[in-house]
Protein backbone atom coordinates (compact mmCIF):
# COMPACT_ATOMS: atom_id res chain seq x y z
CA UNK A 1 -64.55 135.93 128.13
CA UNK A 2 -61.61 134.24 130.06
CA UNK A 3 -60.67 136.43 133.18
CA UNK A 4 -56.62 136.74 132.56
CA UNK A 5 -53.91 134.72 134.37
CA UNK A 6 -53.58 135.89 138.49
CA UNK A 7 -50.18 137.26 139.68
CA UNK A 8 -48.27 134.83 141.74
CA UNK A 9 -49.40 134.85 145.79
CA UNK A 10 -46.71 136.92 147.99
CA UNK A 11 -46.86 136.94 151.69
CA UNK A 12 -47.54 140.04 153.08
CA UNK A 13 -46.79 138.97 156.60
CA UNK A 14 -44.50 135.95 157.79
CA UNK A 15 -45.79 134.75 161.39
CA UNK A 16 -43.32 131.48 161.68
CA UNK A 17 -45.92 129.12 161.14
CA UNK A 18 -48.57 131.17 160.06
CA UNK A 19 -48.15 133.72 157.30
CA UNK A 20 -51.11 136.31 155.24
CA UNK A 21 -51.33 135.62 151.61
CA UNK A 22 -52.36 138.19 149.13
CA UNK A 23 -52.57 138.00 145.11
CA UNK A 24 -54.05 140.45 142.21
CA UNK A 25 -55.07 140.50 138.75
CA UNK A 26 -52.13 141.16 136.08
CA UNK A 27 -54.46 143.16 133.47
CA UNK A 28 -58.00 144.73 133.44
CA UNK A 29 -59.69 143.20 130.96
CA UNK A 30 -63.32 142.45 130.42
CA UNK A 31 -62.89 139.17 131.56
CA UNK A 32 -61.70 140.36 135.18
CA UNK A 33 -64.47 143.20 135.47
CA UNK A 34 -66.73 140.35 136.42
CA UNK A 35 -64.57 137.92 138.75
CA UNK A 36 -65.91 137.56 141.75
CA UNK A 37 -64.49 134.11 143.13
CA UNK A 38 -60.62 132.90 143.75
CA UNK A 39 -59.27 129.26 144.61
CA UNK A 40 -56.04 128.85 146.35
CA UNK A 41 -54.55 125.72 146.34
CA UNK A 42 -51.63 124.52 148.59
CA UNK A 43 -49.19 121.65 148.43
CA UNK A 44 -46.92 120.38 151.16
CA UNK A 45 -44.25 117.88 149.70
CA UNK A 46 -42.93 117.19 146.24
CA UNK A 47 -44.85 114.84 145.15
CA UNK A 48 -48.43 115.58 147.11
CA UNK A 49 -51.28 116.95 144.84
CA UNK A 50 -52.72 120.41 145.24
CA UNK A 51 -55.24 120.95 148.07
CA UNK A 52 -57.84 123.80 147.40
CA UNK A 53 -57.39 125.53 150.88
CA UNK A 54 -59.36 128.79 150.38
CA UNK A 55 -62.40 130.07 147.85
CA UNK A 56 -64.18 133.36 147.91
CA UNK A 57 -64.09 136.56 146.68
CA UNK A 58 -61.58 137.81 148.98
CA UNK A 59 -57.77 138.52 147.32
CA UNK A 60 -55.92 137.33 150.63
CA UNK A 61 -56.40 134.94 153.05
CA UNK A 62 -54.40 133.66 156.41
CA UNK A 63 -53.14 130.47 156.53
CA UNK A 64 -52.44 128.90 159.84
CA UNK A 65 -51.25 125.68 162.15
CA UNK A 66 -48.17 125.38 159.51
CA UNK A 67 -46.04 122.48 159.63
CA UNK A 68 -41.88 124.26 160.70
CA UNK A 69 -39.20 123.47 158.07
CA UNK A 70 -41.79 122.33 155.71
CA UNK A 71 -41.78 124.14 151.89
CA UNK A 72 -45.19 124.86 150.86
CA UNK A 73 -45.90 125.77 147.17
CA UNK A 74 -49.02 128.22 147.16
CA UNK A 75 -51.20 129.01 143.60
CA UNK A 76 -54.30 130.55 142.95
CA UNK A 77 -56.86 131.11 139.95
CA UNK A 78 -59.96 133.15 139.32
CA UNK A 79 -63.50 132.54 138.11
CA UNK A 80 -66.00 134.98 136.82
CA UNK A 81 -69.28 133.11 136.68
CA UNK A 82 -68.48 131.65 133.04
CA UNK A 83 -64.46 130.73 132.57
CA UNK A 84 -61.68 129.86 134.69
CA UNK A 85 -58.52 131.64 134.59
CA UNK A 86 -55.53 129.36 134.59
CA UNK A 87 -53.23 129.05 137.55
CA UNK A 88 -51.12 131.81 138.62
CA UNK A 89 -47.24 131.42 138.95
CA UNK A 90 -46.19 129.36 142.31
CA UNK A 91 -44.91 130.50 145.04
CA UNK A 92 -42.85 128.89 147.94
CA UNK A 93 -43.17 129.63 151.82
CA UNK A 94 -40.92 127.66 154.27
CA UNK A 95 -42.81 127.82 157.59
CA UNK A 96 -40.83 128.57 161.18
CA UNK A 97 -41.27 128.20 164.20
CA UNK A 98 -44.33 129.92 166.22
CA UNK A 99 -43.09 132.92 167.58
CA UNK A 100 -43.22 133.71 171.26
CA UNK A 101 -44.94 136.69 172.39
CA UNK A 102 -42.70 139.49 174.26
CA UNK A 103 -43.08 139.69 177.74
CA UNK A 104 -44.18 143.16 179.05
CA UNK A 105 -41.63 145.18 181.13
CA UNK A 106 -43.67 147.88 182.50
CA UNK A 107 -46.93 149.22 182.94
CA UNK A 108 -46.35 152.53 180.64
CA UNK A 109 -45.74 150.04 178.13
CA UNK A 110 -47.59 149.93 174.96
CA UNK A 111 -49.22 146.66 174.78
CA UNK A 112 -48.08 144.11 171.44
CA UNK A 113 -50.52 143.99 168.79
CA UNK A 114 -51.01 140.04 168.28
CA UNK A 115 -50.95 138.55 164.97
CA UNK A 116 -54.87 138.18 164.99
CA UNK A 117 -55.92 141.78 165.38
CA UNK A 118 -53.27 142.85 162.54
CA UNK A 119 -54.80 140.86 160.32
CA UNK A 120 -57.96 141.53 160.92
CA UNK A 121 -56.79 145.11 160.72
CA UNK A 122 -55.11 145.00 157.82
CA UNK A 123 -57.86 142.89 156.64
CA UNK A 124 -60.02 145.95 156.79
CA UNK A 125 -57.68 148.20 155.07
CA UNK A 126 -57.16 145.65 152.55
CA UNK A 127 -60.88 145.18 151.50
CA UNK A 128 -61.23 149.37 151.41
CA UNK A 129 -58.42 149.47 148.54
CA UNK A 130 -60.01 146.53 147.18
CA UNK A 131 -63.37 148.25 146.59
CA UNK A 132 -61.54 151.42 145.89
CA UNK A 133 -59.61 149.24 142.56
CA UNK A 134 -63.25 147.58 142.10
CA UNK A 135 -64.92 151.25 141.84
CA UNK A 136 -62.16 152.42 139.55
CA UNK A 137 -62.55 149.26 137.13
CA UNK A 138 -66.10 149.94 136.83
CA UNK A 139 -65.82 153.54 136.54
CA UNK A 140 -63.35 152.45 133.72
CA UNK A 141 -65.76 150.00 132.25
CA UNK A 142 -68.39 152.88 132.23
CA UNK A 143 -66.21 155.34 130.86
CA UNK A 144 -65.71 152.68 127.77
CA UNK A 145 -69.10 151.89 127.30
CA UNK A 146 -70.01 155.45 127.50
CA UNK A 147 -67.02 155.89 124.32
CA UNK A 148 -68.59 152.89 122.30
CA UNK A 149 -72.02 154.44 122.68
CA UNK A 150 -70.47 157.79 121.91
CA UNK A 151 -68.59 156.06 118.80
CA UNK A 152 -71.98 154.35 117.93
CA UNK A 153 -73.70 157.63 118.08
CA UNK A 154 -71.21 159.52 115.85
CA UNK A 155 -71.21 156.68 113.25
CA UNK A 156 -75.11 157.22 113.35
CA UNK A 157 -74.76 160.72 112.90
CA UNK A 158 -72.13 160.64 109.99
CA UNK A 159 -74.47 158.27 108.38
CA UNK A 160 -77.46 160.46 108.41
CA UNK A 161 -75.12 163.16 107.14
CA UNK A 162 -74.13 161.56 104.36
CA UNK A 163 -77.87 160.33 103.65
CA UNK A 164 -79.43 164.34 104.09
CA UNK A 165 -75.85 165.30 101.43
CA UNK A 166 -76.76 162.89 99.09
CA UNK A 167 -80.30 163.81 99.01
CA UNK A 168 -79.40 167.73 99.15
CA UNK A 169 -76.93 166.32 95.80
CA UNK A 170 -80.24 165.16 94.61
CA UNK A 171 -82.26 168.25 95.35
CA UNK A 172 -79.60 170.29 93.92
CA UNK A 173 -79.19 167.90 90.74
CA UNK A 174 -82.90 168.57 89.90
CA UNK A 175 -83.01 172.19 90.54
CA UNK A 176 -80.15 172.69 88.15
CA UNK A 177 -82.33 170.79 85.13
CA UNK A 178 -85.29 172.53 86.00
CA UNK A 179 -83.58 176.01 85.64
CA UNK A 180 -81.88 174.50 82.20
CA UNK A 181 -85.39 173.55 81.09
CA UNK A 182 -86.63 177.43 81.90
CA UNK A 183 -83.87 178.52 80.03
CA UNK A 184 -84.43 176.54 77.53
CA UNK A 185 -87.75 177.66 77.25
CA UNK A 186 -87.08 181.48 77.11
CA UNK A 187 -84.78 181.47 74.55
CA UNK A 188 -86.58 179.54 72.70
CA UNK A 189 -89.50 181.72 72.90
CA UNK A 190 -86.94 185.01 72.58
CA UNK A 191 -86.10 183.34 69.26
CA UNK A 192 -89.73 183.76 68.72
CA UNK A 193 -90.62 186.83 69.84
CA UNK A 194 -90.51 189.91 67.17
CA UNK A 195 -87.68 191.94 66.69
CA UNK A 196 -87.82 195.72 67.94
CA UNK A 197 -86.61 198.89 69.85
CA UNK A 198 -86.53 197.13 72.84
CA UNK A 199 -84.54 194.50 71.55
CA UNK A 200 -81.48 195.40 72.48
CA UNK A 201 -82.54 196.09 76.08
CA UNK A 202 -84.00 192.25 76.44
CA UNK A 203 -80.69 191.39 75.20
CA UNK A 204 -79.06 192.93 77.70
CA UNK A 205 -80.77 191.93 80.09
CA UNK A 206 -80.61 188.11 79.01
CA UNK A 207 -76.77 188.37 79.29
CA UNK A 208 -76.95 189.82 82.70
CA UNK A 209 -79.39 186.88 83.43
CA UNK A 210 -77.01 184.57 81.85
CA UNK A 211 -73.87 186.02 84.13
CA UNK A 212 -76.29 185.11 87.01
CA UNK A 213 -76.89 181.65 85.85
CA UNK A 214 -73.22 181.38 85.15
CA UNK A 215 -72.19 182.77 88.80
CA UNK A 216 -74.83 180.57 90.50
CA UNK A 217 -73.49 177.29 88.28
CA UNK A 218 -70.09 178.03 89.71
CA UNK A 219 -71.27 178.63 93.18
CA UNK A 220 -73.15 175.22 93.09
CA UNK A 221 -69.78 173.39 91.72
CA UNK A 222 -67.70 175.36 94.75
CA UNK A 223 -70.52 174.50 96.72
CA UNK A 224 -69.88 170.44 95.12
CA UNK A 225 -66.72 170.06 95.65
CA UNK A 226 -67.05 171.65 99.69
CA UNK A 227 -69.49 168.79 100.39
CA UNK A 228 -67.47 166.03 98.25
CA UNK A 229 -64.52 166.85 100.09
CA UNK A 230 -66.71 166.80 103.10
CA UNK A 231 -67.99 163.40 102.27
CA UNK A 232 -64.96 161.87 101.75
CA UNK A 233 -63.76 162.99 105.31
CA UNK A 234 -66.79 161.74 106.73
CA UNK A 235 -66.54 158.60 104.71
CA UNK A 236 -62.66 158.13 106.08
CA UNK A 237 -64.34 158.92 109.70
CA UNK A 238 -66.98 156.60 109.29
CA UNK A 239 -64.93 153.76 107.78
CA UNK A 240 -62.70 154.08 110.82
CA UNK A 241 -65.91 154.21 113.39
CA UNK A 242 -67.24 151.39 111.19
CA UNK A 243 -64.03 149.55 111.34
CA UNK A 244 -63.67 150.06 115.38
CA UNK A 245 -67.64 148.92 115.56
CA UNK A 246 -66.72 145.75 113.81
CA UNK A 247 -63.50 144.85 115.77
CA UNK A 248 -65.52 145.65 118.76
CA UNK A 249 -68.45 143.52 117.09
CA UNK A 250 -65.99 140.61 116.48
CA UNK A 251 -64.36 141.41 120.22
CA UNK A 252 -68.01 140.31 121.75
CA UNK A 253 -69.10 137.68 119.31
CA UNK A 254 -65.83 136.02 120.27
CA UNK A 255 -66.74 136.64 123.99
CA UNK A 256 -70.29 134.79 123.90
CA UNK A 257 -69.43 131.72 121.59
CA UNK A 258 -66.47 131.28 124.91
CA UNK A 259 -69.03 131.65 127.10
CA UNK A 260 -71.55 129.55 125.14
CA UNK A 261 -68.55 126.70 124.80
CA UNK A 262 -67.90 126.97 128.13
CA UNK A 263 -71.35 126.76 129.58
CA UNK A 264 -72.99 123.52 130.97
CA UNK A 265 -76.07 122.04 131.64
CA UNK A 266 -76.87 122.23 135.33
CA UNK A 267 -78.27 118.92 134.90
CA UNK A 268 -76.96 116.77 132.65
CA UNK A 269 -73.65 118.49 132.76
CA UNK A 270 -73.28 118.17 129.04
CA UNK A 271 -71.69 121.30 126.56
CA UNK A 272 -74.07 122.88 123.87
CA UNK A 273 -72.80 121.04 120.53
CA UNK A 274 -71.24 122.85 117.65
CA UNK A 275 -73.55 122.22 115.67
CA UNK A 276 -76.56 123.79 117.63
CA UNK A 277 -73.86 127.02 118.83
CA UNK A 278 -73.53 127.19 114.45
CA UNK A 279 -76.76 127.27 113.74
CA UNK A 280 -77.06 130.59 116.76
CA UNK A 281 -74.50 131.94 115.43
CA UNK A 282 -76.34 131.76 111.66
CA UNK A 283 -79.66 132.98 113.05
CA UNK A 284 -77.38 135.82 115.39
CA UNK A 285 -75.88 136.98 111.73
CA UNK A 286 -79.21 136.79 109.87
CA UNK A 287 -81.20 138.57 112.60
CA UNK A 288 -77.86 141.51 112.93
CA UNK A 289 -78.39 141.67 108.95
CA UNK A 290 -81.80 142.29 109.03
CA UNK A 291 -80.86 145.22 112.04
CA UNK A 292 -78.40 146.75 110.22
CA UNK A 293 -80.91 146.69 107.11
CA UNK A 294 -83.95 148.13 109.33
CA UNK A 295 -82.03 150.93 110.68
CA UNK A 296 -80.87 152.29 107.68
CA UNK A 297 -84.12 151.82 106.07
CA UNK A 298 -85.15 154.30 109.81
CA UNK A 299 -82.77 157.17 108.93
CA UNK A 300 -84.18 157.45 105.17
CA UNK A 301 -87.14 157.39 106.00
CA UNK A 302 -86.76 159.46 108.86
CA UNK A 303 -84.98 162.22 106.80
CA UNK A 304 -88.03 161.84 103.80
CA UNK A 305 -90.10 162.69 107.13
CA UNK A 306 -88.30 165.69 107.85
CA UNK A 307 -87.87 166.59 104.14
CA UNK A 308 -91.35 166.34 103.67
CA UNK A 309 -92.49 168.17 106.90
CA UNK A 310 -90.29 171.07 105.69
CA UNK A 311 -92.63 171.12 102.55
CA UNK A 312 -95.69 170.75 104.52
CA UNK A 313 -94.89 173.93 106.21
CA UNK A 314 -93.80 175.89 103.45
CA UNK A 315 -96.80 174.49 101.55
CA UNK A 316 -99.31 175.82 104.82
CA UNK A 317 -98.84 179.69 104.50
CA UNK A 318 -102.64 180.64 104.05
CA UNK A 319 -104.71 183.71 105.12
CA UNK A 320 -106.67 184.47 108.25
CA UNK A 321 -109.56 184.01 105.94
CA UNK A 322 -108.52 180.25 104.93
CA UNK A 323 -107.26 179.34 108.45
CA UNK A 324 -110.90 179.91 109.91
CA UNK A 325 -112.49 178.24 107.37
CA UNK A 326 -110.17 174.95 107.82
CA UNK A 327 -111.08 175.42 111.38
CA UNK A 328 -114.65 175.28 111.40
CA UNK A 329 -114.36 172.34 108.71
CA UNK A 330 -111.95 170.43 111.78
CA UNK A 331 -114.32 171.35 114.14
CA UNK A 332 -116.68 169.35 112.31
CA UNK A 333 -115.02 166.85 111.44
CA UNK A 334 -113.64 166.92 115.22
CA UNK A 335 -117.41 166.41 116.04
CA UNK A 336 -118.45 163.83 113.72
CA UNK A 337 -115.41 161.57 114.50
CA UNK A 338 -115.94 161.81 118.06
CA UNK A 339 -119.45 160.64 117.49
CA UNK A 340 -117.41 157.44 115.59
CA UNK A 341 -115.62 157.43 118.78
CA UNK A 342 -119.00 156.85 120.77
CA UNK A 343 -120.12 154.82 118.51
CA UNK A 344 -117.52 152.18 118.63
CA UNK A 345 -117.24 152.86 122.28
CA UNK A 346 -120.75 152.19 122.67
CA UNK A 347 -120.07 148.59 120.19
CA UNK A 348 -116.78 148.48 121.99
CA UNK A 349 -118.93 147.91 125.35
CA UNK A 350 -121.36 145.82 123.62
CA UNK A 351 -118.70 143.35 122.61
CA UNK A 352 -117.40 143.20 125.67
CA UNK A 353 -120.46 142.41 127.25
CA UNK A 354 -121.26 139.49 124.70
CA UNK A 355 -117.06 138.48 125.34
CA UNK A 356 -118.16 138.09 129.13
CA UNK A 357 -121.23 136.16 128.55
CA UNK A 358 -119.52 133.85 125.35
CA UNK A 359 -116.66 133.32 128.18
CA UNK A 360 -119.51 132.58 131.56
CA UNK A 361 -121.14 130.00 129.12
CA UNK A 362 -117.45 128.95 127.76
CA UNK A 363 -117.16 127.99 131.66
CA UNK A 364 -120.33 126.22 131.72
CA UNK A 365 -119.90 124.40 128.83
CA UNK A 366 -116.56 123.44 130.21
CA UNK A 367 -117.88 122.21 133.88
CA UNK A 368 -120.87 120.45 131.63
CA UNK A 369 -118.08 118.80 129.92
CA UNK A 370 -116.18 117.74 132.47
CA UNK A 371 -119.64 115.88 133.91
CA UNK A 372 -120.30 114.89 130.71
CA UNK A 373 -116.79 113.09 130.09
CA UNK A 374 -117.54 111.88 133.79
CA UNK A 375 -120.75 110.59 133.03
CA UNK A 376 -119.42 109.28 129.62
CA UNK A 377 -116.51 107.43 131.65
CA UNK A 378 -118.86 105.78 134.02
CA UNK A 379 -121.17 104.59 130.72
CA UNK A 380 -118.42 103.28 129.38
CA UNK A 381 -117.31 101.13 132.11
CA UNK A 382 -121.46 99.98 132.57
CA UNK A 383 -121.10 99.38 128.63
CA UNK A 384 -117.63 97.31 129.27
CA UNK A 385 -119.52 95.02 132.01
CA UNK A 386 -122.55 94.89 129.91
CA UNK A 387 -120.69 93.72 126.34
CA UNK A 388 -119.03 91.21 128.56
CA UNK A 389 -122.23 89.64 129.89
CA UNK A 390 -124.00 90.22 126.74
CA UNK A 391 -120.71 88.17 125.02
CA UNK A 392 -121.37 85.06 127.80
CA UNK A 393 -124.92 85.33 127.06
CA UNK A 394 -124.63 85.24 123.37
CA UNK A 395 -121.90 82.06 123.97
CA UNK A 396 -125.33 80.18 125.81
CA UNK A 397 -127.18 81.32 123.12
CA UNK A 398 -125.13 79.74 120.41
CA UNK A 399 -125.05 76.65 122.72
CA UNK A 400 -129.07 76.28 122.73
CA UNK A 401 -129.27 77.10 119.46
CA UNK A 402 -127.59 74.04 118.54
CA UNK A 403 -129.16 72.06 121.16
CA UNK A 404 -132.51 73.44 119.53
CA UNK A 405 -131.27 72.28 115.80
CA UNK A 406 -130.91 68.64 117.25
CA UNK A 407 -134.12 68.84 118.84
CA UNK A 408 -135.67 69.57 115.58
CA UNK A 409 -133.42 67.16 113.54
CA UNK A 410 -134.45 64.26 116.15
CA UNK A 411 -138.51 65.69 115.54
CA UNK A 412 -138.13 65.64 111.97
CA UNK A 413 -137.11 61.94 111.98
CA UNK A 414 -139.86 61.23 114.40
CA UNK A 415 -142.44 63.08 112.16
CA UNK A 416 -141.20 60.97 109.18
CA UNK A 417 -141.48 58.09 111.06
CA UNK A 418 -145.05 58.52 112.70
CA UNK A 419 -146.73 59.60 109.38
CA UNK A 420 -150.35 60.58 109.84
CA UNK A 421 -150.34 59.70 113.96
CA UNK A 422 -148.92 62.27 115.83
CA UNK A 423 -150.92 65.43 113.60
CA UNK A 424 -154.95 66.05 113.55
CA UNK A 425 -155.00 67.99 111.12
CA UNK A 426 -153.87 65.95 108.37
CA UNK A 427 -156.53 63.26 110.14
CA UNK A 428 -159.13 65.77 109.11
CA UNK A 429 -157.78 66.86 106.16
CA UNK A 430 -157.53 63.32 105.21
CA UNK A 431 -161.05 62.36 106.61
CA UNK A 432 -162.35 65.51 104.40
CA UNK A 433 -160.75 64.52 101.38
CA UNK A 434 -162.31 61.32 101.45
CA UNK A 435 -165.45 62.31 102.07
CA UNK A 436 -165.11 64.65 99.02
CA UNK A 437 -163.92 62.34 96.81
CA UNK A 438 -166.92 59.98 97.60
CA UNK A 439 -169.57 62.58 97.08
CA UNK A 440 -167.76 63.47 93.92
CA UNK A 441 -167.41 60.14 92.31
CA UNK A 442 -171.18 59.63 93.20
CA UNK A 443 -172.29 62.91 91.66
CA UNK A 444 -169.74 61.17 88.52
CA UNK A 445 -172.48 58.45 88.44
CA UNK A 446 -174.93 60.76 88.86
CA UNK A 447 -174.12 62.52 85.32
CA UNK A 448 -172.90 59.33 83.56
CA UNK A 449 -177.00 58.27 84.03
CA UNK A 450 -177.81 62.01 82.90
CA UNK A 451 -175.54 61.81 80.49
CA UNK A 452 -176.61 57.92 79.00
CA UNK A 453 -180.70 59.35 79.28
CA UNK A 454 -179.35 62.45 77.24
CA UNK A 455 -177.84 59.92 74.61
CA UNK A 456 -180.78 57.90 74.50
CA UNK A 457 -183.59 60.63 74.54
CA UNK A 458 -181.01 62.59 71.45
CA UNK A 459 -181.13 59.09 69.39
CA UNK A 460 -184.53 58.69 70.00
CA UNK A 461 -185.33 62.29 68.43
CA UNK A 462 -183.07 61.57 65.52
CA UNK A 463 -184.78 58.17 64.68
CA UNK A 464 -188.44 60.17 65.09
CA UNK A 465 -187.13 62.96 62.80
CA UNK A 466 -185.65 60.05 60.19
CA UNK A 467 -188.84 58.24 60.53
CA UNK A 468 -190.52 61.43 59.34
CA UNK A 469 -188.67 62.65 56.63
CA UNK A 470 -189.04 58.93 55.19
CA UNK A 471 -192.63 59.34 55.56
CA UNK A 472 -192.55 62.68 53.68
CA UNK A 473 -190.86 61.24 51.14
CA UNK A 474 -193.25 58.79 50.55
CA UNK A 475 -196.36 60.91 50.35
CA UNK A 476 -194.31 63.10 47.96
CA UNK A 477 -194.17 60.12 45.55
């Protein structure tokens, strides 16, 4: 928050030319709780600029070595670690000559206090009442916070008095229609029920339980309209807390976005945009929303709690009998979940055994990695110089490669050229194949003879076998 405006330097003490400024605060805001610097400015002629003469946290300061029959206009601002106040009202100082200093006309005579020492006396004085007003304002402050919290505090307490009313509404709602039900129910069975002497004597005693029921109903609406009255002055108390919580709510949200519009990067120097401060401000709402939301959500469920401990404790009211019994049964169960307890101690110990070893190999691993990476580095580069010697040697291999081709283009036409000359082989070959096909045309002429004899000897069978069956014939006839 802004610190408020300063009230106009006065001079405290005119020394010619030399004089003791001091200033205050005009209000005692939040803002000026938390000053703790001040910048007085000075200007000499008309139409000079301001000269920042003095800045601490000091409220008065002596100004010396004055020019005589000059006007000097004096202002002064404050700054409380977020905002600057704006300048105070001016104020003009003529400056005089230097006073001379009285001579002394006696030895009884007191001796004249200079200029110097009363300042620094009054100096002393000065910063006393200063911390004096700076112990008040924060005693102030304290006594305010101390009223929010105590406002807070109340509006918490109304709040969970009007939650344990509603629910004692509730209870009382439900007792009500459980007592109608069970009186339901017994005149329904009266109706029922025979007829007899006694008859007039249940009767009797029905009405005097119906006055009861009757006296207790009205009790219960008395007792009603007590706590709705009471409600609604707790509900006019808490809508004023509530009211004073927002406003005070509102009060410091306004105080942070002027701090968070005033504040700069120590770096770059640069504001937070509006857009970024908006979308705080969204997420600050959201996250008070789900507070607000969360805490109520605490005081109903912290009133079920107590509800339901009441019950547990009315519920618990058991003989001596019972009471031993349930404590040998805890005592047991005491026993076997401690052993549980040792048990997961004992695995508890075990894991963190097995955690220290995973994270001593973890380490290992890690330096092995780091050597491997190392060693994988330096393979790298080897594999760098190597694919580059291995791409020169595979350029000289494409080069002989196509020297070799024209080698064997050149041999080719050579070969065809030659013929038979240049191979022994296909000498012998050739040499072998003749040789063959000589033998085999002279075995041919061998078997043409064979085969002419064969011809000749077969003719000379058929003639003989001719000749004879002519001669049969003739001895036949």
């Amino acid at each position: 928050m802004q610190p408020s405006r300063p009230e106009a330097p006065e001079v405290v003490r005119d020394m010619g030319n030399a004089c003791v400024l001091s200033w205050d605060t005009l209000t005692l805001n939040e803002g000026d709780l938390y000053v703790n610097t001040y910048f007085l400015e000075m200007k000499g002629a008309k139409n000079t600029p301001y000269v920042q003469i003095y800045s601490g946290s000091s409220s008065m300061f002596h100004i010396k070595n004055l020019t005589p029959t000059y006007v000097y206009t004096f202002r002064v601002r404050s700054f409380n670690g977020a905002r600057l106040s704006e300048f105070s009202e001016t104020m003009q100082f003529e400056a005089g000559e230097e006073p001379v200093a009285p001579e002394e006309t006696g030895s009884d005579a007191e001796p004249v206090q200079s200029a110097d020492e009363w300042y620094e006396k009054w100096a002393e004085e000065e910063k006393v009442r200063q911390a004096e007003e700076a112990q008040e304002r924060l005693m102030k402050s304290a006594r305010d916070k101390k009223t929010r919290a105590m406002a807070r505090q109340g509006h918490e307490e109304m709040v969970d008095l009007h939650v344990v009313s509603r629910q004692g509404l509730e209870d009382v709602r439900a007792r009500n229609e459980e007592l109608h039900a069970e009186m339901k129910a017994v005149l329904a069975s009266r109706r029922r029920s025979d007829t007899g002497p006694a008859s007039h004597e249940q009767i009797r005693h029905f009405g005097k339980v119906l006055q009861d029921v009757t006296e207790r109903l009205r009790e219960l609406e008395a007792e009603e309209e007590n706590k709705e009255a009471l409600r609604e002055t707790m509900q006019t108390r808490l809508d004023h807390k509530v009211a004073a919580a927002e406003l005070v709510h509102t009060r410091f949200h306004t105080f942070k976005r002027e701090i968070a519009m005033e504040a700069e990067n120590s770096r770059t120097g640069k504001r937070i945009p509006d857009k970024q401060l908006a979308q705080i401000e969204e997420n600050e709402r959201i996250l008070d929303d789900e507070c607000r939301t969360v805490r109520l959500r605490y005081i109903v469920l912290k009133h079920e709690l107590a509800r339901l401990e009441s019950w547990l404790q009315s519920k618990e009211v058991l003989g001596e009998g019972l009471h031993l019994i349930d404590f040998e049964q805890l005592k047991i169960e005491n026993q076997t979940l401690n052993e549980k307890i040792e048990e997961r101690n004992e695995e508890l110990l075990k894991l963190r055994k097995k955690n220290t070893q995973t994270v001593q190999v973890l380490t290992h691993i890690k330096e092995k990695l780091q050597f491997v990476q190392a060693d994988n580095q330096l393979q790298k580069d080897k594999l760098a110089a190597l694919e580059t010697d291995l791409a020169m040697q595979r350029d000289s291999l494409a080069q002989e490669k196509k020297n070799l081709d024209l080698v064997r283009q050149d041999r080719v036409k050579l070969k065809e050229k030659s013929g038979l000359v240049d191979s022994d082989d296909l000498l012998y070959d050739f040499e072998k194949t003749k040789d063959k096909i000589k033998d085999l045309r002279d075995e041919l002429m061998n078997l043409q003879d064979k085969r002419k004899r064969c011809l000749k000897v077969t003719e000379q069978v058929i003639q003989q076998q001719q000749d004879q069956q002519l001669q049969g014939a003739d001895m036949h006839t």
